[in-house]
PDB file of N, CA and C in Angstrom:
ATOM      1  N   UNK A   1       0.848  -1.180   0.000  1.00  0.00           N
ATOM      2  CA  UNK A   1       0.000   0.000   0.000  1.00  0.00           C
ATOM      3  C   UNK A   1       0.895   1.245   0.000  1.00  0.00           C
ATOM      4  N   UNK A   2       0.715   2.367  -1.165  1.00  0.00           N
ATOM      5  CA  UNK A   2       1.285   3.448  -1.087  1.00  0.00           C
ATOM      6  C   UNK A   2       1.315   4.408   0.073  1.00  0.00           C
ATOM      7  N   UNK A   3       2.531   5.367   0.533  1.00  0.00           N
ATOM      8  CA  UNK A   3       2.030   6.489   1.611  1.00  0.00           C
ATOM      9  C   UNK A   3       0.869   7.267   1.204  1.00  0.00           C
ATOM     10  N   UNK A   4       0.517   7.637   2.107  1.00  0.00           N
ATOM     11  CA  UNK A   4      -0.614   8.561   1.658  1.00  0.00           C
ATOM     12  C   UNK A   4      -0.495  10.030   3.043  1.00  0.00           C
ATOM     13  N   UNK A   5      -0.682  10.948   2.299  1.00  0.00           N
ATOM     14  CA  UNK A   5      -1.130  12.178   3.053  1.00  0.00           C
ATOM     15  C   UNK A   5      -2.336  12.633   3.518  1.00  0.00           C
ATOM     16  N   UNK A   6      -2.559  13.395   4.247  1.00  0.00           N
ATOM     17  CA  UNK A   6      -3.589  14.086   4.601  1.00  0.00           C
ATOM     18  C   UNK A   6      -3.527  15.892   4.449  1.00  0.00           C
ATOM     19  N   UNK A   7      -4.326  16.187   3.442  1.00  0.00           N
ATOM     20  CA  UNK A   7      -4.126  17.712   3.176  1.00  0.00           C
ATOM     21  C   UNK A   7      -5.845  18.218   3.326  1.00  0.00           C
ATOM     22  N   UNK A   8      -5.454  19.096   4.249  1.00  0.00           N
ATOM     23  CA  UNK A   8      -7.180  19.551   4.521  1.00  0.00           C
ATOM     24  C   UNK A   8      -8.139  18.510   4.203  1.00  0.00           C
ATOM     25  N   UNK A   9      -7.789  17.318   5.080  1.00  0.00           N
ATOM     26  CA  UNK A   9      -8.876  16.569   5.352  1.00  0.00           C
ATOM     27  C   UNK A   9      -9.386  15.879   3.790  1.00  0.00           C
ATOM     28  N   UNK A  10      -8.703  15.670   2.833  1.00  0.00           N
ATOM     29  CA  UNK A  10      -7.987  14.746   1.772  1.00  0.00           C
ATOM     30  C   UNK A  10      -7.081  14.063   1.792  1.00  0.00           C
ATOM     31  N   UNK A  11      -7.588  12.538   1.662  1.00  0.00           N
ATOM     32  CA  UNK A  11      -6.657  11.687   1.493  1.00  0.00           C
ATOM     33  C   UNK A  11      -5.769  11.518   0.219  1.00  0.00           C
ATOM     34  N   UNK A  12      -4.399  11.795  -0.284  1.00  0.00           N
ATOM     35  CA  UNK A  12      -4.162  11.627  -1.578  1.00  0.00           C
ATOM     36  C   UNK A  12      -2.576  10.453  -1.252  1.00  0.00           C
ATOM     37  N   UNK A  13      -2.744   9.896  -2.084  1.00  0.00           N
ATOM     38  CA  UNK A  13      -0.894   9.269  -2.118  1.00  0.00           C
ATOM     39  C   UNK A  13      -0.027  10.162  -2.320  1.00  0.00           C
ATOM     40  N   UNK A  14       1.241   9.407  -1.926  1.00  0.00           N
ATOM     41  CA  UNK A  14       2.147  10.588  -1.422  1.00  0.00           C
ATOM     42  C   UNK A  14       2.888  10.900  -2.942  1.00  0.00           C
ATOM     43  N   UNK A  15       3.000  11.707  -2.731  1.00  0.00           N
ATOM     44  CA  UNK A  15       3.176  12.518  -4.494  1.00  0.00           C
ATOM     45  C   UNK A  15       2.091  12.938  -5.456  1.00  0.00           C
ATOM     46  N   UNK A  16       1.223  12.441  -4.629  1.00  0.00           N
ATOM     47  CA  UNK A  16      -0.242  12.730  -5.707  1.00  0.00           C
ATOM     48  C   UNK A  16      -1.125  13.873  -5.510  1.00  0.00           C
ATOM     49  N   UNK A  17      -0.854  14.883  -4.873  1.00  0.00           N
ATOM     50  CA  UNK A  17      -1.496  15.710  -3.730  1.00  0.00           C
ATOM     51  C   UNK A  17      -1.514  16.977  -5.224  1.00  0.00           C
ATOM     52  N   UNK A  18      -2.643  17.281  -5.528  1.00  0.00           N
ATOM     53  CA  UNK A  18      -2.606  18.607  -6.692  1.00  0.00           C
ATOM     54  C   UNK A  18      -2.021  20.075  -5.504  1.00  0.00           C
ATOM     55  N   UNK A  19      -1.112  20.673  -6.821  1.00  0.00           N
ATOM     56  CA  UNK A  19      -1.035  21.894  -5.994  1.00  0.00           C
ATOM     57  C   UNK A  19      -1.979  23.181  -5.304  1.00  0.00           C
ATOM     58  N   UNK A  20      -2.488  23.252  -4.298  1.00  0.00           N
ATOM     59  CA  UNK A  20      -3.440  23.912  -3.943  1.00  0.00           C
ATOM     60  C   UNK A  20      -3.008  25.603  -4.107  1.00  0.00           C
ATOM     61  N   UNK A  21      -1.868  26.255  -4.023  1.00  0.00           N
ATOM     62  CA  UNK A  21      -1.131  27.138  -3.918  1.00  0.00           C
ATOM     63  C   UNK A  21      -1.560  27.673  -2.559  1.00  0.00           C
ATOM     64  N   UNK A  22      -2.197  28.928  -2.333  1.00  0.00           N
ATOM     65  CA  UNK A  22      -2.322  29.513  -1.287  1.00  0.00           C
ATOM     66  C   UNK A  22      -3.115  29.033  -0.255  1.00  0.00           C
ATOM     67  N   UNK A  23      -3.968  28.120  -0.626  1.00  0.00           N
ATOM     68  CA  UNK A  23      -5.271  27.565  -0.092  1.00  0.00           C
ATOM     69  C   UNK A  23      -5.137  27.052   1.069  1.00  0.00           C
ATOM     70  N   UNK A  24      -5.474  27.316   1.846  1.00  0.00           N
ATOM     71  CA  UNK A  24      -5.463  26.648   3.159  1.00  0.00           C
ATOM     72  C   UNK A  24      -7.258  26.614   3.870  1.00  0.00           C
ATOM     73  N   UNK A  25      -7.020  25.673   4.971  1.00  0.00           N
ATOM     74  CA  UNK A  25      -8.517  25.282   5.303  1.00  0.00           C
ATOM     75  C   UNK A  25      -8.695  26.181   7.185  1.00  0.00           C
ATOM     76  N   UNK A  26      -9.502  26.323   7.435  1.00  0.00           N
ATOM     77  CA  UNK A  26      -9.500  27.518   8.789  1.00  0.00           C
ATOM     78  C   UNK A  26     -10.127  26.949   9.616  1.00  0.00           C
ATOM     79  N   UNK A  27     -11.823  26.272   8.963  1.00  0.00           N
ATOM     80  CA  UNK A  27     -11.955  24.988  10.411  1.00  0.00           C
ATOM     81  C   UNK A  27     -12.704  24.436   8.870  1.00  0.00           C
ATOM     82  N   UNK A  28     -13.231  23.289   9.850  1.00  0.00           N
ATOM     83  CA  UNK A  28     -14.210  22.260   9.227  1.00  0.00           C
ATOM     84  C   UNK A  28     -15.115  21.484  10.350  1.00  0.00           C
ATOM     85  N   UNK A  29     -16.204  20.650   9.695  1.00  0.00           N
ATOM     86  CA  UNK A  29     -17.140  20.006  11.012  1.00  0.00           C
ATOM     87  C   UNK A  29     -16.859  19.001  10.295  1.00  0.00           C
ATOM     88  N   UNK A  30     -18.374  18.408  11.019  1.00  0.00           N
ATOM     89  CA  UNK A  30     -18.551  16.846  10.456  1.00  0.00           C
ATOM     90  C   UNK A  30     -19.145  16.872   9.651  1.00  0.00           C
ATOM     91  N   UNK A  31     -20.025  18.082   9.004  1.00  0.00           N
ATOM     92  CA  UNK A  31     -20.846  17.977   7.482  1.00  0.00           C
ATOM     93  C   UNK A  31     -20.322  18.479   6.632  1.00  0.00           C
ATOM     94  N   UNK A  32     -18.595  18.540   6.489  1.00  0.00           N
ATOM     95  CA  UNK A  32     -17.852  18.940   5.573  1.00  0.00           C
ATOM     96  C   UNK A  32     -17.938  20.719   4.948  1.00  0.00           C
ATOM     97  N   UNK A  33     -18.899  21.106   6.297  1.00  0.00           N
ATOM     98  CA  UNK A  33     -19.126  22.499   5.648  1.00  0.00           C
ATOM     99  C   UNK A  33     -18.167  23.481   6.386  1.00  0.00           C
ATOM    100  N   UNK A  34     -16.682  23.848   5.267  1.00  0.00           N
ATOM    101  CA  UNK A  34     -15.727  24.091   5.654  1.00  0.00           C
ATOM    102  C   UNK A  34     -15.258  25.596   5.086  1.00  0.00           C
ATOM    103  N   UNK A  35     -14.168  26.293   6.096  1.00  0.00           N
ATOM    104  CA  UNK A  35     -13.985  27.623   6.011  1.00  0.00           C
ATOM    105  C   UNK A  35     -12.435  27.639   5.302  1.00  0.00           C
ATOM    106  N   UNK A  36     -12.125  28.620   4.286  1.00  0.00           N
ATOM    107  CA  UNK A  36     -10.778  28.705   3.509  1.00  0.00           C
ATOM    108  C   UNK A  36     -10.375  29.806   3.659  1.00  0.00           C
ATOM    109  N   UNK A  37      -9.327  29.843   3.585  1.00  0.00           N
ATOM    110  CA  UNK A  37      -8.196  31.081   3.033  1.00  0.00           C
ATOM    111  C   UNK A  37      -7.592  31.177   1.993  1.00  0.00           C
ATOM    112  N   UNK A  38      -7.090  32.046   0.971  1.00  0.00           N
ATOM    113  CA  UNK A  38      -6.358  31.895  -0.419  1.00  0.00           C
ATOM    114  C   UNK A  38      -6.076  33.438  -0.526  1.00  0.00           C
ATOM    115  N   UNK A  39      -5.090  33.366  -1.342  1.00  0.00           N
ATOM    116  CA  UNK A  39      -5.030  35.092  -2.212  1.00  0.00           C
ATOM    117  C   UNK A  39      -5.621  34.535  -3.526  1.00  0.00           C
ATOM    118  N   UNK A  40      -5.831  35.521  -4.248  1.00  0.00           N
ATOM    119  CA  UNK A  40      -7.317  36.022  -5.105  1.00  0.00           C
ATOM    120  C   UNK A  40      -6.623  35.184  -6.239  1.00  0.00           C
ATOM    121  N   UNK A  41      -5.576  35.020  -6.457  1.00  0.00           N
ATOM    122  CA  UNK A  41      -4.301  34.514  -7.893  1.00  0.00           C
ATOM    123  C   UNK A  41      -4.848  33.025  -7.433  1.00  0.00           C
ATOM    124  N   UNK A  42      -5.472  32.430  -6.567  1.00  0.00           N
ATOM    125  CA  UNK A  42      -5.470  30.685  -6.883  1.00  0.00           C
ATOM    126  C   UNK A  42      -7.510  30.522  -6.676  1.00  0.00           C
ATOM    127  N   UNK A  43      -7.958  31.408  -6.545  1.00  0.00           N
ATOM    128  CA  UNK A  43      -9.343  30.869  -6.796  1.00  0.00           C
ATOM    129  C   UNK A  43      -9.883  29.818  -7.458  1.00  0.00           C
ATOM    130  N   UNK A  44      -9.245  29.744  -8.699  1.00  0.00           N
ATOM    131  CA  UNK A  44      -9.635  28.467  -9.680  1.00  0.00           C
ATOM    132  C   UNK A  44      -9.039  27.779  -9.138  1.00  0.00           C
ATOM    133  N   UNK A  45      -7.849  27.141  -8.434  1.00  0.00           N
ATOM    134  CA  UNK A  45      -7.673  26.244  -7.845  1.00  0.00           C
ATOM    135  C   UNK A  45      -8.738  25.844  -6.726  1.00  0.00           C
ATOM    136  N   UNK A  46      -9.690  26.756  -6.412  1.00  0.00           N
ATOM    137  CA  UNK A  46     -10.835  25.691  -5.267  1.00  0.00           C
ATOM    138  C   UNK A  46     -11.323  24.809  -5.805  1.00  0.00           C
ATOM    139  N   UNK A  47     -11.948  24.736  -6.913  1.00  0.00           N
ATOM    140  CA  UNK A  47     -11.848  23.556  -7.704  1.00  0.00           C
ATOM    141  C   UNK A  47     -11.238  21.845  -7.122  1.00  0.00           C
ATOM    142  N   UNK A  48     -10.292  22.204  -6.790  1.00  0.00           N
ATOM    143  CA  UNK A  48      -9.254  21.023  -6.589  1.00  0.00           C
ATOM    144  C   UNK A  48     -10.272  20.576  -4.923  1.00  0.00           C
ATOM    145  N   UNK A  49     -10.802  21.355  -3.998  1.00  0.00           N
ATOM    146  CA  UNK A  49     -11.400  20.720  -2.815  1.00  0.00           C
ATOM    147  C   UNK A  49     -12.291  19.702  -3.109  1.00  0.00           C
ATOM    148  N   UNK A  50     -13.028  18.914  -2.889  1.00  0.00           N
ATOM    149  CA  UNK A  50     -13.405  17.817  -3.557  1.00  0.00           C
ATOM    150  C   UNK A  50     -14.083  17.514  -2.449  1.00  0.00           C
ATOM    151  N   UNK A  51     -13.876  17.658  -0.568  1.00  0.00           N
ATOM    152  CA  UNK A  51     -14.799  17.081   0.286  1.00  0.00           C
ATOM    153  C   UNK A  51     -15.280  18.441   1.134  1.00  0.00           C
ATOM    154  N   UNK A  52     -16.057  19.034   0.347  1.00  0.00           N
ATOM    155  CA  UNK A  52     -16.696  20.442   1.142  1.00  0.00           C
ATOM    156  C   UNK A  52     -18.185  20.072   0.595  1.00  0.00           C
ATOM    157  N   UNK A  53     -19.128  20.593   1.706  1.00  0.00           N
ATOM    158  CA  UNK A  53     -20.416  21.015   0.992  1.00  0.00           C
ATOM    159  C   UNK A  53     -20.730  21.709   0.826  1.00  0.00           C
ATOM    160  N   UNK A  54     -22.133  21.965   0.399  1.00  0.00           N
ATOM    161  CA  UNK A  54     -22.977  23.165   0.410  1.00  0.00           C
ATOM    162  C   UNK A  54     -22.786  24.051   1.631  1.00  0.00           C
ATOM    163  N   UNK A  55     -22.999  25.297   1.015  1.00  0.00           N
ATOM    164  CA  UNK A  55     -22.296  26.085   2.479  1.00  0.00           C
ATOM    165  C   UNK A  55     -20.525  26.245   2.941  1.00  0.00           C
ATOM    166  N   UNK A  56     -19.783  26.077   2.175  1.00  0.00           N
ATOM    167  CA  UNK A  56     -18.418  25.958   2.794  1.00  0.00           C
ATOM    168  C   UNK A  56     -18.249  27.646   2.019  1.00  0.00           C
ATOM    169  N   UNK A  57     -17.262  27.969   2.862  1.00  0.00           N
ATOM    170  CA  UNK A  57     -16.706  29.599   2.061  1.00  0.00           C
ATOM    171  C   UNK A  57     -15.494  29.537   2.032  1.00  0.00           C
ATOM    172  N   UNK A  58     -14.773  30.565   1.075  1.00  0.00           N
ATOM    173  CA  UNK A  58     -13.429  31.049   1.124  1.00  0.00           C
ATOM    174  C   UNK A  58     -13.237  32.463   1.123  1.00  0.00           C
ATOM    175  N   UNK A  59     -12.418  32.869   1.922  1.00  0.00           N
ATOM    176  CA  UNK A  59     -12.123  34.523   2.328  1.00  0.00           C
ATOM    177  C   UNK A  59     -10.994  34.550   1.604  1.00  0.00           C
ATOM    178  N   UNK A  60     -10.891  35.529   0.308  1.00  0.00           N
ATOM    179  CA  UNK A  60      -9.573  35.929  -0.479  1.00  0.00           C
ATOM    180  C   UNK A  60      -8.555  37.198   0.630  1.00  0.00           C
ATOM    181  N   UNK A  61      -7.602  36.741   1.233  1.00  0.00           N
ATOM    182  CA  UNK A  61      -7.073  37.124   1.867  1.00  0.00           C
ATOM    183  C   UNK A  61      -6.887  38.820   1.836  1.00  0.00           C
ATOM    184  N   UNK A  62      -6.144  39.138   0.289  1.00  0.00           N
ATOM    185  CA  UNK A  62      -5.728  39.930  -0.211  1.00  0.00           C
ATOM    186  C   UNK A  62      -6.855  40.609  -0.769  1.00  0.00           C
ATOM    187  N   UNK A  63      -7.737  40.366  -1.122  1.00  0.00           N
ATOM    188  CA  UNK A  63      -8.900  41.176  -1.681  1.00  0.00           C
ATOM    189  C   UNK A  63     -10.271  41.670  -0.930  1.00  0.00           C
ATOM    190  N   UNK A  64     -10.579  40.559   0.320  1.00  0.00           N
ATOM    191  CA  UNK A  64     -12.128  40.173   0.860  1.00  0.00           C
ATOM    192  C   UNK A  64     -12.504  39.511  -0.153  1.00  0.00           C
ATOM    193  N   UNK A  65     -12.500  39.172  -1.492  1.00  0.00           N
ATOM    194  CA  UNK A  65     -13.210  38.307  -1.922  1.00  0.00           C
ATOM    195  C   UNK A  65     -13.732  37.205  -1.529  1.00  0.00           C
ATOM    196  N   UNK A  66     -15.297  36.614  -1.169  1.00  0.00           N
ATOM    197  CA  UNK A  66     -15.833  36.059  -0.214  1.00  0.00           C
ATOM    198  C   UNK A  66     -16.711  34.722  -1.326  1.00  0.00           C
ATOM    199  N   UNK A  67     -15.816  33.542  -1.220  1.00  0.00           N
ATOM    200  CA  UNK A  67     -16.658  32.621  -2.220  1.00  0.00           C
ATOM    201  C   UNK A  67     -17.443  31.754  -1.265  1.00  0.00           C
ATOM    202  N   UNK A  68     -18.451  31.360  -1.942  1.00  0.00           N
ATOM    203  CA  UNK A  68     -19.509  30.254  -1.484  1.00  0.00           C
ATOM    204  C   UNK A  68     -19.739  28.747  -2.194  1.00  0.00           C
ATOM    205  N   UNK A  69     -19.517  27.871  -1.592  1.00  0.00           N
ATOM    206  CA  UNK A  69     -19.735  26.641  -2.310  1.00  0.00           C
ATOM    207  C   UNK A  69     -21.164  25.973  -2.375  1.00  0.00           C
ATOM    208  N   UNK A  70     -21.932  25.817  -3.502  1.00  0.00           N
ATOM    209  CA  UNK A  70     -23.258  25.966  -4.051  1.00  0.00           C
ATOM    210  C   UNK A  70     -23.394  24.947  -5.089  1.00  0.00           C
ATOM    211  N   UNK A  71     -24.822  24.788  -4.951  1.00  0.00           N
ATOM    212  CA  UNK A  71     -24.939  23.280  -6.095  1.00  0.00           C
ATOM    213  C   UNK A  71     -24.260  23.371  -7.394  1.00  0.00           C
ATOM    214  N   UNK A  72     -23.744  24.557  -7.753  1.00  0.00           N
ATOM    215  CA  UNK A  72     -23.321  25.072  -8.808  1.00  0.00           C
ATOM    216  C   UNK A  72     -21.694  25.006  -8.537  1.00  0.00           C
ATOM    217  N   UNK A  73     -21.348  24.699  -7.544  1.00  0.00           N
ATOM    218  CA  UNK A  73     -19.992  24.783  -7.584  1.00  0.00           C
ATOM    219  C   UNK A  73     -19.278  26.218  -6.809  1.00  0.00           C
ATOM    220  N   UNK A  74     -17.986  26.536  -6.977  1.00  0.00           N
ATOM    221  CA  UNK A  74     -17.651  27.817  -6.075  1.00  0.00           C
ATOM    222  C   UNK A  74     -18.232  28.910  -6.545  1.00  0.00           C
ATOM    223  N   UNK A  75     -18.911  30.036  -6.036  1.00  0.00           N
ATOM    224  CA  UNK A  75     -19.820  31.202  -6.580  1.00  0.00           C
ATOM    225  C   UNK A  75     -19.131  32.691  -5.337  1.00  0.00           C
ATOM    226  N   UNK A  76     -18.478  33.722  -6.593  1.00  0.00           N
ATOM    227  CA  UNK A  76     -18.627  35.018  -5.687  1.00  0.00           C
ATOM    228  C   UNK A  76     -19.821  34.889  -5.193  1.00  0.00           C
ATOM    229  N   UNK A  77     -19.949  35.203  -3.289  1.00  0.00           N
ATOM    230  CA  UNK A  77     -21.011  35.454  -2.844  1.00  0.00           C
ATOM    231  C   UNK A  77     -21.572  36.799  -4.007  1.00  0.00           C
ATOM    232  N   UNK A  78     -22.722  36.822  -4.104  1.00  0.00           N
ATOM    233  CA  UNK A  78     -23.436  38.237  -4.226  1.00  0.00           C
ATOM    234  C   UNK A  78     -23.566  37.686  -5.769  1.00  0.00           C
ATOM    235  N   UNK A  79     -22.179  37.335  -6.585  1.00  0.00           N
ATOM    236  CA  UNK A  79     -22.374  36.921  -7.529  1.00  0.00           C
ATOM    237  C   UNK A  79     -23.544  36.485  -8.721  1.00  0.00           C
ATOM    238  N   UNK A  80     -23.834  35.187  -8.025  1.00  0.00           N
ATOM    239  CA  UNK A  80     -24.088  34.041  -8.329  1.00  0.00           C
ATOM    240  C   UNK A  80     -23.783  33.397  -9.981  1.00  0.00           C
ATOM    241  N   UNK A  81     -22.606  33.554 -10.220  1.00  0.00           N
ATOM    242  CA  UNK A  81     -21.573  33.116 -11.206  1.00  0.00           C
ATOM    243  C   UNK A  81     -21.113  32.150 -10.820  1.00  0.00           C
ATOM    244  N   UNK A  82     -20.963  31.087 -11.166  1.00  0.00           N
ATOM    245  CA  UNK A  82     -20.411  29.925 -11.163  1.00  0.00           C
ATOM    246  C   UNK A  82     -19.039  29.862 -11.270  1.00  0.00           C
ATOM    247  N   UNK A  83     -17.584  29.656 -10.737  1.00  0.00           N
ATOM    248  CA  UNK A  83     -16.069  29.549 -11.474  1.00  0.00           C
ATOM    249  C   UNK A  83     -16.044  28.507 -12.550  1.00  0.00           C
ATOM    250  N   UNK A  84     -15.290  28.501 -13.915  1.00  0.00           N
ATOM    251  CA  UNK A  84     -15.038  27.754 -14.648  1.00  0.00           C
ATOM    252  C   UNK A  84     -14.024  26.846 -14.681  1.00  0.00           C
TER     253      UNK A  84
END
């Protein structure tokens, strides 16, 4: 069995871990509805979170930019734009 890591509460093998860049996680529960940090340059990387639900946010450090995770995927609050 390969090593494996734990990165914000993702399991990946060891070397297999996508680069998150700035992203970091601030808390989380047990319904995966979890709080982030990033500068505004890796947004499209939220993408890469994979165990958040409905309801999880990210605070763009450098900007306030304030995202929401939605059946639609990550959305500027206020937005409601979808990231591509």
């Amino acid at each position: 069995m390969p090593a494996q890591v734990l990165i914000m509460g993702m399991l990946f093998n060891l070397g297999s871990a996508p680069d998150f860049g700035s992203i970091y996680m601030v808390s989380r529960n047990a319904d995966n509805v979890n709080e982030y940090g990033l500068d505004s340059a890796d947004v499209q990387k939220l993408s890469l979170i994979t165990n958040c639900n409905y309801g999880s946010t990210a605070l763009c450090d450098d900007t306030g930019g304030l995202y929401r995770y939605t059946k639609s995927g990550w959305v500027l609050f206020g937005a409601g734009e979808a990231l591509s």
